[in-house]
Protein backbone atom coordinates (compact mmCIF):
# COMPACT_ATOMS: atom_id res chain seq x y z
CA UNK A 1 -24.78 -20.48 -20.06
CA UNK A 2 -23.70 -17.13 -20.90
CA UNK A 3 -20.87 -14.90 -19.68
CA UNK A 4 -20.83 -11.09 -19.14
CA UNK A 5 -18.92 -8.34 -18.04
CA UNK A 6 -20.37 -5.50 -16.44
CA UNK A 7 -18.38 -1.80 -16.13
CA UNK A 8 -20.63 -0.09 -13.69
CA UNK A 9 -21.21 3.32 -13.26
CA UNK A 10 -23.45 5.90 -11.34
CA UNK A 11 -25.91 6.10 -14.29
CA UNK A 12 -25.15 3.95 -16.69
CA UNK A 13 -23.06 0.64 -16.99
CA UNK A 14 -21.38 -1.22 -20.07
CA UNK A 15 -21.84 -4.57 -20.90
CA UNK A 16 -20.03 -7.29 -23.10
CA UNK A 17 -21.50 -10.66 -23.44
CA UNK A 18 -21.02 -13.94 -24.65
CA UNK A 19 -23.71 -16.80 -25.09
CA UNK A 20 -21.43 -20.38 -26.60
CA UNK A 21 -25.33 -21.78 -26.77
CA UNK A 22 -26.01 -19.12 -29.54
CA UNK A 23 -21.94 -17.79 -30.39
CA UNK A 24 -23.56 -14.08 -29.81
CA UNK A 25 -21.10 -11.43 -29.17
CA UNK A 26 -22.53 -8.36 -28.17
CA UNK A 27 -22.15 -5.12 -26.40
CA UNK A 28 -24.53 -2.14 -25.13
CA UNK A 29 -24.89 0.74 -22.76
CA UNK A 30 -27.66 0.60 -20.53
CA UNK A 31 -29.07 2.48 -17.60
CA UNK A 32 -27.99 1.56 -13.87
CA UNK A 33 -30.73 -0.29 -13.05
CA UNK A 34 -32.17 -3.71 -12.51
CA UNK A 35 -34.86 -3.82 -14.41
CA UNK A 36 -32.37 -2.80 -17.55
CA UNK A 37 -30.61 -5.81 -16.47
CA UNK A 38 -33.28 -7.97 -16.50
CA UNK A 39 -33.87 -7.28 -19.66
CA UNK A 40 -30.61 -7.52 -21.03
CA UNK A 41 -30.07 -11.11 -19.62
CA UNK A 42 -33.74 -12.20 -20.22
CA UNK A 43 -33.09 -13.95 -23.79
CA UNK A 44 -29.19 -15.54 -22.66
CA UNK A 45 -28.83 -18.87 -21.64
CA UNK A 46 -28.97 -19.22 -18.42
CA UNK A 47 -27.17 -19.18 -15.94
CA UNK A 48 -25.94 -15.56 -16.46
CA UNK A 49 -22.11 -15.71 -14.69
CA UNK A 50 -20.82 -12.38 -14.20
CA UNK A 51 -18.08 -10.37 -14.14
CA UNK A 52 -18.07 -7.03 -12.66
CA UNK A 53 -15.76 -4.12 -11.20
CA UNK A 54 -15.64 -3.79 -7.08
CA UNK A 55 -16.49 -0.35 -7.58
CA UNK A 56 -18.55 2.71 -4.82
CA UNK A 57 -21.97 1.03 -7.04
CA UNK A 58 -20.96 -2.16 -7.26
CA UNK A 59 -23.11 -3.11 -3.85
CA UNK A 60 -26.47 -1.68 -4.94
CA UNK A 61 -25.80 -3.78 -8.55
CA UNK A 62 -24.87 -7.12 -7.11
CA UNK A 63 -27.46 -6.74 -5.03
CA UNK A 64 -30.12 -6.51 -8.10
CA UNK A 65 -28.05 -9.37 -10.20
CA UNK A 66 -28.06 -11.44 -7.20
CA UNK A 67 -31.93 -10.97 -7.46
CA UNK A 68 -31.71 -12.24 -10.86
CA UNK A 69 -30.05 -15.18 -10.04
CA UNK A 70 -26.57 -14.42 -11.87
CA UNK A 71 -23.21 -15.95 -10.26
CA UNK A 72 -21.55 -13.22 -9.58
CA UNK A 73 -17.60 -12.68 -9.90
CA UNK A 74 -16.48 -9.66 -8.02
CA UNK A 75 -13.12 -7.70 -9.89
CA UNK A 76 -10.19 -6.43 -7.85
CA UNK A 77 -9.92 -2.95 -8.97
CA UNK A 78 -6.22 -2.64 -8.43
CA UNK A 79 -5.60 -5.75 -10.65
CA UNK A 80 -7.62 -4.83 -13.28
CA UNK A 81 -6.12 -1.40 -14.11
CA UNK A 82 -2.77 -3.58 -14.34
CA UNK A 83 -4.36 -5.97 -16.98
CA UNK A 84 -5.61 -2.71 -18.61
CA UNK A 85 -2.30 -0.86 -19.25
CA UNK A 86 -1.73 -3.10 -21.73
CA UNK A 87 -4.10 -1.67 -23.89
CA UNK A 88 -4.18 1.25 -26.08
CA UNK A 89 -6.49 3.30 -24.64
CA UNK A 90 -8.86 2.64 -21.54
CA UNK A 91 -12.99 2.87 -22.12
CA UNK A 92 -15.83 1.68 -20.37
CA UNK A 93 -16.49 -0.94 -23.09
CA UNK A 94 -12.79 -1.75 -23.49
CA UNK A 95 -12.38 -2.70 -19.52
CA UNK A 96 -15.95 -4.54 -19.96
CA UNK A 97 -14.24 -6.81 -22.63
CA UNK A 98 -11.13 -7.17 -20.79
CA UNK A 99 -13.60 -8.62 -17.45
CA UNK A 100 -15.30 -10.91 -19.93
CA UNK A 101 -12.18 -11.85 -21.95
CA UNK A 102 -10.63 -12.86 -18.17
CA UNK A 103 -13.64 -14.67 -16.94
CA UNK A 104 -13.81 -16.76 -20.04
CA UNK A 105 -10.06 -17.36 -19.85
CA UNK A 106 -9.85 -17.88 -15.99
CA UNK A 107 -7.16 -15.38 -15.17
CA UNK A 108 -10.01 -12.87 -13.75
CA UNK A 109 -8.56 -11.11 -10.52
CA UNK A 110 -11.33 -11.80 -8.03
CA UNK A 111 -12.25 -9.98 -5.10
CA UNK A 112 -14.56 -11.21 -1.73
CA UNK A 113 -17.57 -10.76 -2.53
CA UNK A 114 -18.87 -10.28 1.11
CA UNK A 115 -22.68 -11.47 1.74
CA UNK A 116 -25.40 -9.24 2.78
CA UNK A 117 -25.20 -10.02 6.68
CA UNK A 118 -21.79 -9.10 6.42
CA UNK A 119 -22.16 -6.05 4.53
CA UNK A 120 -24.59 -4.97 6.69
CA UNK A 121 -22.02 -5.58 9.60
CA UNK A 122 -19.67 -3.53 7.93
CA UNK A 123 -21.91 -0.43 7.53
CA UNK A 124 -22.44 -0.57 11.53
CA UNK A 125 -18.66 -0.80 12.26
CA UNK A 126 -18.15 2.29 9.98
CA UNK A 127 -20.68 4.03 11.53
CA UNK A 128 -19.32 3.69 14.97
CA UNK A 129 -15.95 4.71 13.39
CA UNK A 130 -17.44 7.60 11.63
CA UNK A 131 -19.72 8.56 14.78
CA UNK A 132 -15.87 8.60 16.67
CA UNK A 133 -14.02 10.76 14.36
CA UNK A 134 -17.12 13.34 14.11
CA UNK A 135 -16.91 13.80 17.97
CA UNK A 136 -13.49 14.16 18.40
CA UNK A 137 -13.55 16.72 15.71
CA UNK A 138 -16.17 18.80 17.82
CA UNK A 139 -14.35 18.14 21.23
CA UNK A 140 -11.10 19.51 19.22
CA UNK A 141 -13.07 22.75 18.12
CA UNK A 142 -14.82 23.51 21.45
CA UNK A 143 -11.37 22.95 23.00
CA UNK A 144 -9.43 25.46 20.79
CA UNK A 145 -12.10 28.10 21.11
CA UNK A 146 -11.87 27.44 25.08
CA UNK A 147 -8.13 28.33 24.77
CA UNK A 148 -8.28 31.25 22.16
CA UNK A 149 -11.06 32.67 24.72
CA UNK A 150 -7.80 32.01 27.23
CA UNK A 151 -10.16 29.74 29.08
CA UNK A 152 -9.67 25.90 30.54
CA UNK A 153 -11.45 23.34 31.90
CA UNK A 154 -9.64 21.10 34.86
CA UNK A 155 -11.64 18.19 33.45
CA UNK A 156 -10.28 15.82 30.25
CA UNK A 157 -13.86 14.55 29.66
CA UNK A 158 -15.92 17.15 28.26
CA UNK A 159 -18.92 15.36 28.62
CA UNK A 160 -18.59 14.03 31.97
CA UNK A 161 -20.86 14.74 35.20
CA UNK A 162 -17.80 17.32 36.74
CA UNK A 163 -17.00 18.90 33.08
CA UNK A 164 -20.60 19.96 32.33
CA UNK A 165 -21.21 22.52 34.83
CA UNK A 166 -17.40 23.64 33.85
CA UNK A 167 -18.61 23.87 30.08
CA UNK A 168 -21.75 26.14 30.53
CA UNK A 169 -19.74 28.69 32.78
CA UNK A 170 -16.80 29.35 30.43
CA UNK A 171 -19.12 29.21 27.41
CA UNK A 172 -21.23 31.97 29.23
CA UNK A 173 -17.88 34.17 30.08
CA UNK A 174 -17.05 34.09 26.23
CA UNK A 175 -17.69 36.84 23.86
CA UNK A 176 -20.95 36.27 22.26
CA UNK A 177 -19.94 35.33 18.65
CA UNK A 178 -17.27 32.89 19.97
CA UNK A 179 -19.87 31.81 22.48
CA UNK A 180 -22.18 31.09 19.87
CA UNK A 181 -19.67 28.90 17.77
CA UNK A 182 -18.40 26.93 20.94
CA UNK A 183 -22.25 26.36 22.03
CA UNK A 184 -22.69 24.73 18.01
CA UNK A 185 -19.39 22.75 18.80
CA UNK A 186 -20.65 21.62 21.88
CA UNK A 187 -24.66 20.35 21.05
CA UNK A 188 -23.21 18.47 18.48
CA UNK A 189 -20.60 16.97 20.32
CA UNK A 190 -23.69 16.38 22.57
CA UNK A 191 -25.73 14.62 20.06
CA UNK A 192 -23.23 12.67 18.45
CA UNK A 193 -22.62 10.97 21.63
CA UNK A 194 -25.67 10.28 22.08
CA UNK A 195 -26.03 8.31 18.65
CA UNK A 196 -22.16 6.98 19.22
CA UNK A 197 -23.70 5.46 22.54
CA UNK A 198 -26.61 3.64 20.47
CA UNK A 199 -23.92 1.92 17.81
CA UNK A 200 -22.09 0.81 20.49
CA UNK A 201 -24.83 -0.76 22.55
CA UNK A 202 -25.97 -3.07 19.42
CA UNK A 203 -22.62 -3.60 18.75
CA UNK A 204 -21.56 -4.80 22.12
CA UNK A 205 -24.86 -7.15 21.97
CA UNK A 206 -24.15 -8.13 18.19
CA UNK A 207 -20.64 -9.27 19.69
CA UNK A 208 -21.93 -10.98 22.76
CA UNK A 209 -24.58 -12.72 20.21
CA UNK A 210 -22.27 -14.76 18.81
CA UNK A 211 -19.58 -17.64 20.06
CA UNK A 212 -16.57 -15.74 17.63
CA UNK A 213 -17.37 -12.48 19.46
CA UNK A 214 -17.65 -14.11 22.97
CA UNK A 215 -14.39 -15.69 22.25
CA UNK A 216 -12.28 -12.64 20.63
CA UNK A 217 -13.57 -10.42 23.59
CA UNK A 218 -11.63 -12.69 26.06
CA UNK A 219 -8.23 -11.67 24.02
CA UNK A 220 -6.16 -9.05 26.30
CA UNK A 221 -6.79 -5.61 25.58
CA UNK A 222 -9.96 -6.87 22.48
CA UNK A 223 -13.02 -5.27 23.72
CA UNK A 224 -16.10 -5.45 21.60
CA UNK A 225 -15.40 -2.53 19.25
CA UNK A 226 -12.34 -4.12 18.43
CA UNK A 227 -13.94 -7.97 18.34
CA UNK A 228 -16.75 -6.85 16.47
CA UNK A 229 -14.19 -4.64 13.91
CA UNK A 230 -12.68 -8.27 12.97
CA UNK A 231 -15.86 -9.89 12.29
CA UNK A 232 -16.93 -7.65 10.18
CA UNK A 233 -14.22 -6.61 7.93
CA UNK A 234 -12.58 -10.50 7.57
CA UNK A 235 -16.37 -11.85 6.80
CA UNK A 236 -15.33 -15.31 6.25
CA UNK A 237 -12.06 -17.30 7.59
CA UNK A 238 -12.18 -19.52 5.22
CA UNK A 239 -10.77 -17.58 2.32
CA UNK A 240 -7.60 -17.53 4.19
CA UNK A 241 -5.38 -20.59 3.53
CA UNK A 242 -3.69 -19.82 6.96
CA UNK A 243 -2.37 -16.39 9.31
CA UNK A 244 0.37 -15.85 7.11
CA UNK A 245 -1.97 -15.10 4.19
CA UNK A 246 -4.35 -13.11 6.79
CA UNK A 247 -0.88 -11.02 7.46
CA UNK A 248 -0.66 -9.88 3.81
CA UNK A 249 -4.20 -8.81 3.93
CA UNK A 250 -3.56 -6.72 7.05
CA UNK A 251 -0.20 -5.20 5.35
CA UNK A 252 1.22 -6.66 8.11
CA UNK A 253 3.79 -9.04 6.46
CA UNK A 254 6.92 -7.21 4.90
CA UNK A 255 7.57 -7.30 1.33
CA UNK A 256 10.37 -9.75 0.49
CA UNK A 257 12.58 -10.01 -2.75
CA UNK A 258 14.73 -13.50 -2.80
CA UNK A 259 17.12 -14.25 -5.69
CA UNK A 260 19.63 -17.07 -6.05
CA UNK A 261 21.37 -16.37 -2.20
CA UNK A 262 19.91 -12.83 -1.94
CA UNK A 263 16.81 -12.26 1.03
CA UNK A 264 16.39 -8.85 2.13
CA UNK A 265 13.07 -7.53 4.03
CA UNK A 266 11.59 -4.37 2.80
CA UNK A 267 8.47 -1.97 3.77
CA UNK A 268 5.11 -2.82 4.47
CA UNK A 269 2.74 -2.92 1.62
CA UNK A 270 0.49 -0.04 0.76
CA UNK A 271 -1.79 -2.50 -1.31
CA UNK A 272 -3.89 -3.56 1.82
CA UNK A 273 -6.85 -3.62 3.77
CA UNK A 274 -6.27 -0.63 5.74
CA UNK A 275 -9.28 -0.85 8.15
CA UNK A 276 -8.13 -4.62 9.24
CA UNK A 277 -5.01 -3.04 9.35
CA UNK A 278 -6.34 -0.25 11.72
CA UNK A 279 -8.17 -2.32 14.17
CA UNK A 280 -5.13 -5.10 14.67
CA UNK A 281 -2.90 -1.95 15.72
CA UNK A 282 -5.71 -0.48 18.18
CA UNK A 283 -6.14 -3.94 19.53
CA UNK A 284 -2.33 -3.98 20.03
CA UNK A 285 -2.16 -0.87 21.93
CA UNK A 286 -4.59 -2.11 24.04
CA UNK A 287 -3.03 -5.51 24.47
CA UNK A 288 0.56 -4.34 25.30
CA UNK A 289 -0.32 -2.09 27.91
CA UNK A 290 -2.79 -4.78 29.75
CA UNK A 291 -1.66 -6.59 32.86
CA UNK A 292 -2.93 -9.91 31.23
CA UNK A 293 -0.06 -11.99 28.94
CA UNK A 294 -0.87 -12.70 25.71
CA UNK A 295 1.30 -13.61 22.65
CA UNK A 296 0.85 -10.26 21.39
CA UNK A 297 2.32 -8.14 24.75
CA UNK A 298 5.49 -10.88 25.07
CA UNK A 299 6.37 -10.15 21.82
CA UNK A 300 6.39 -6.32 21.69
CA UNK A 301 8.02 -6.20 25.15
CA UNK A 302 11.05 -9.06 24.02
CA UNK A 303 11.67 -7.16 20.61
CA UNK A 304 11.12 -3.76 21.78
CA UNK A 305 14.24 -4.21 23.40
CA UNK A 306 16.46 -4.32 20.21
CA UNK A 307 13.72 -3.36 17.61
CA UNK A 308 12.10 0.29 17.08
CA UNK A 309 8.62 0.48 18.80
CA UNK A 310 6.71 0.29 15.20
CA UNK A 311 8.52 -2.76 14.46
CA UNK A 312 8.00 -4.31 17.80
CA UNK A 313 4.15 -3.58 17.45
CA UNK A 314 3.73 -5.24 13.88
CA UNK A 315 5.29 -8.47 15.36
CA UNK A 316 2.91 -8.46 18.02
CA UNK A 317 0.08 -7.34 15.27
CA UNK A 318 1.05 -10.75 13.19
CA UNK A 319 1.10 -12.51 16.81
CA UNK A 320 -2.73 -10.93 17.78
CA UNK A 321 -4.10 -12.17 14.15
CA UNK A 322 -2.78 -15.43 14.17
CA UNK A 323 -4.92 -15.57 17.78
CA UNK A 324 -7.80 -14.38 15.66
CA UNK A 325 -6.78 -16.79 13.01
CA UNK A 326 -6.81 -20.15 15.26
CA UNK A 327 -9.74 -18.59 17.31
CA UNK A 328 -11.94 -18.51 14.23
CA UNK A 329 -10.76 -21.25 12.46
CA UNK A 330 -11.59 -23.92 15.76
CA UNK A 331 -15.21 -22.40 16.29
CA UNK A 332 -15.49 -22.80 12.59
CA UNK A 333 -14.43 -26.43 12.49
CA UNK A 334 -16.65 -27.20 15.75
């Protein structure tokens, strides 16, 4: 058995190691790349359990370890840097130590280390999401160049049967520099439809695929985007003790200070996942204006009452996840 910590980087990584078998120590630089690796580890005792840094390369590298047949221990970035402050100074072989020091002394801050089905998941959500912002940025451009040109359309959907016609006229009645910029604007807006309406085909039939999806679809106002948003991003129930714990995750659950007889409420965290975040709140827009009832609309509409809107929508955010929660949790048990 030997233990190691690993500070990746784009082109070269850091590594501390130590093998009880032998009582070796050791430390070395070495190039981003498997084969490196597999040399490295070739004369420890195996197996090879690893420590390393949830960082933009830490994908490709677990990847490669995994390969190798290491058990891998991914670092929560956030956590790390706190353990590291209490150093002198901070150095690629100083924060490897500090993962292999932690590892060996079980207080290493882990992170999910999400398998390859559902990283692979997560680059097709992201894509759709990317695909989105790119087009609204082009339907925002061809719009203002429509209304510096002191043009309109009577149509909201630029790409619609009614609005194309519409489009080619006014971009013909422009002057031909600002005609030329709005007909860029609008072939890519063109084309990234087009690719927008591909992701979201194999996402709707990765969704209906599955029992989880078929179930989180039937939620009020959770179409697949939404269902498929969860899946991907959670990856795995199970490392949630229960929904309050998947509220913290979301940012979703107030920060609370308690001493002796004091209790106050504060802000939400900042220290979250944002994109679970992100999804919950679409999926309560969606579920508070929907005719159905649902946990999630009762709540905003009975709090909105006393409660600012924001406040009233993270209550029925909580309410929406815990659905998600039990939903997952029963088809996981079954």
């Amino acid at each position: 058995m030997a233990y190691l910590g690993i500070d990746v980087h784009k082109s070269t990584s850091t590594v501390a190691w130590f093998d009880p078998a032998t009582g070796e120590l050791g430390e070395r630089r070495l190039a981003t790349h498997p084969a490196e690796f597999a040399k490295l580890l070739a004369p420890l005792s195996r197996p090879w359990i690893v420590a390393i840094e949830a960082t933009r390369q830490a994908p490709a590298t677990c990847a490669g370890l995994r390969a190798l047949d290491c058990e891998i221990h991914l670092v929560e970035p956030q956590k790390l840097s706190l353990l590291a402050r209490l150093q002198n100074a901070k150095t690629d072989l100083k924060d490897a130590k500090l993962m292999l020091h932690a590892l060996l002394h079980d207080y290493l801050p882990e992170a999910y280390l999400a398998p390859p089905a559902v990283t692979e998941k997560r680059d097709l959500y992201f894509a759709h999401q990317n695909l989105r912002q790119t087009a609204t940025k082009y339907r925002n451009l061809l719009r203002s160049l429509l209304n510096k040109a002191g043009l309109d359309l009577t149509v909201a959907d630029l790409l619609g049967a009614r609005a194309r016609p519409q489009v080619e006229e006014q971009l013909a009645r422009m002057a031909p520099d600002r005609a030329a910029a709005a007909r860029a604007y609008w072939q890519q807006l063109v084309e990234t439809e087009a690719q927008l309406a591909q992701v979201d085909r194999r996402i709707g039939a990765a969704v209906k695929a599955e029992p989880l999806g078929r179930e989180l679809i039937k939620l009020p106002g959770v179409g697949p985007i939404l269902a498929f948003g969860w899946i991907a991003l959670l990856g795995d129930i199970e490392r949630f003790a229960g929904y309050p714990q998947l509220w913290s995750y979301a940012g979703l659950a107030p920060r609370s200070a308690r001493s002796d007889e004091f209790h106050a409420d504060g802000h939400l965290p900042q220290r979250c996942n944002k994109a679970v975040r992100q999804v919950t709140m679409l999926a309560v827009q969606s579920a508070i204006r929907a005719q159905a009832s649902s946990r999630a609309r009762d709540t905003y509409r009975r709090l909105v009452e006393h409660k600012p809107p924001k406040t009233a929508k993270v209550a029925a955010g909580r309410e929406l996840l815990r659905d998600v929660f039990v939903i997952w949790k029963r088809l996981a048990a079954a």
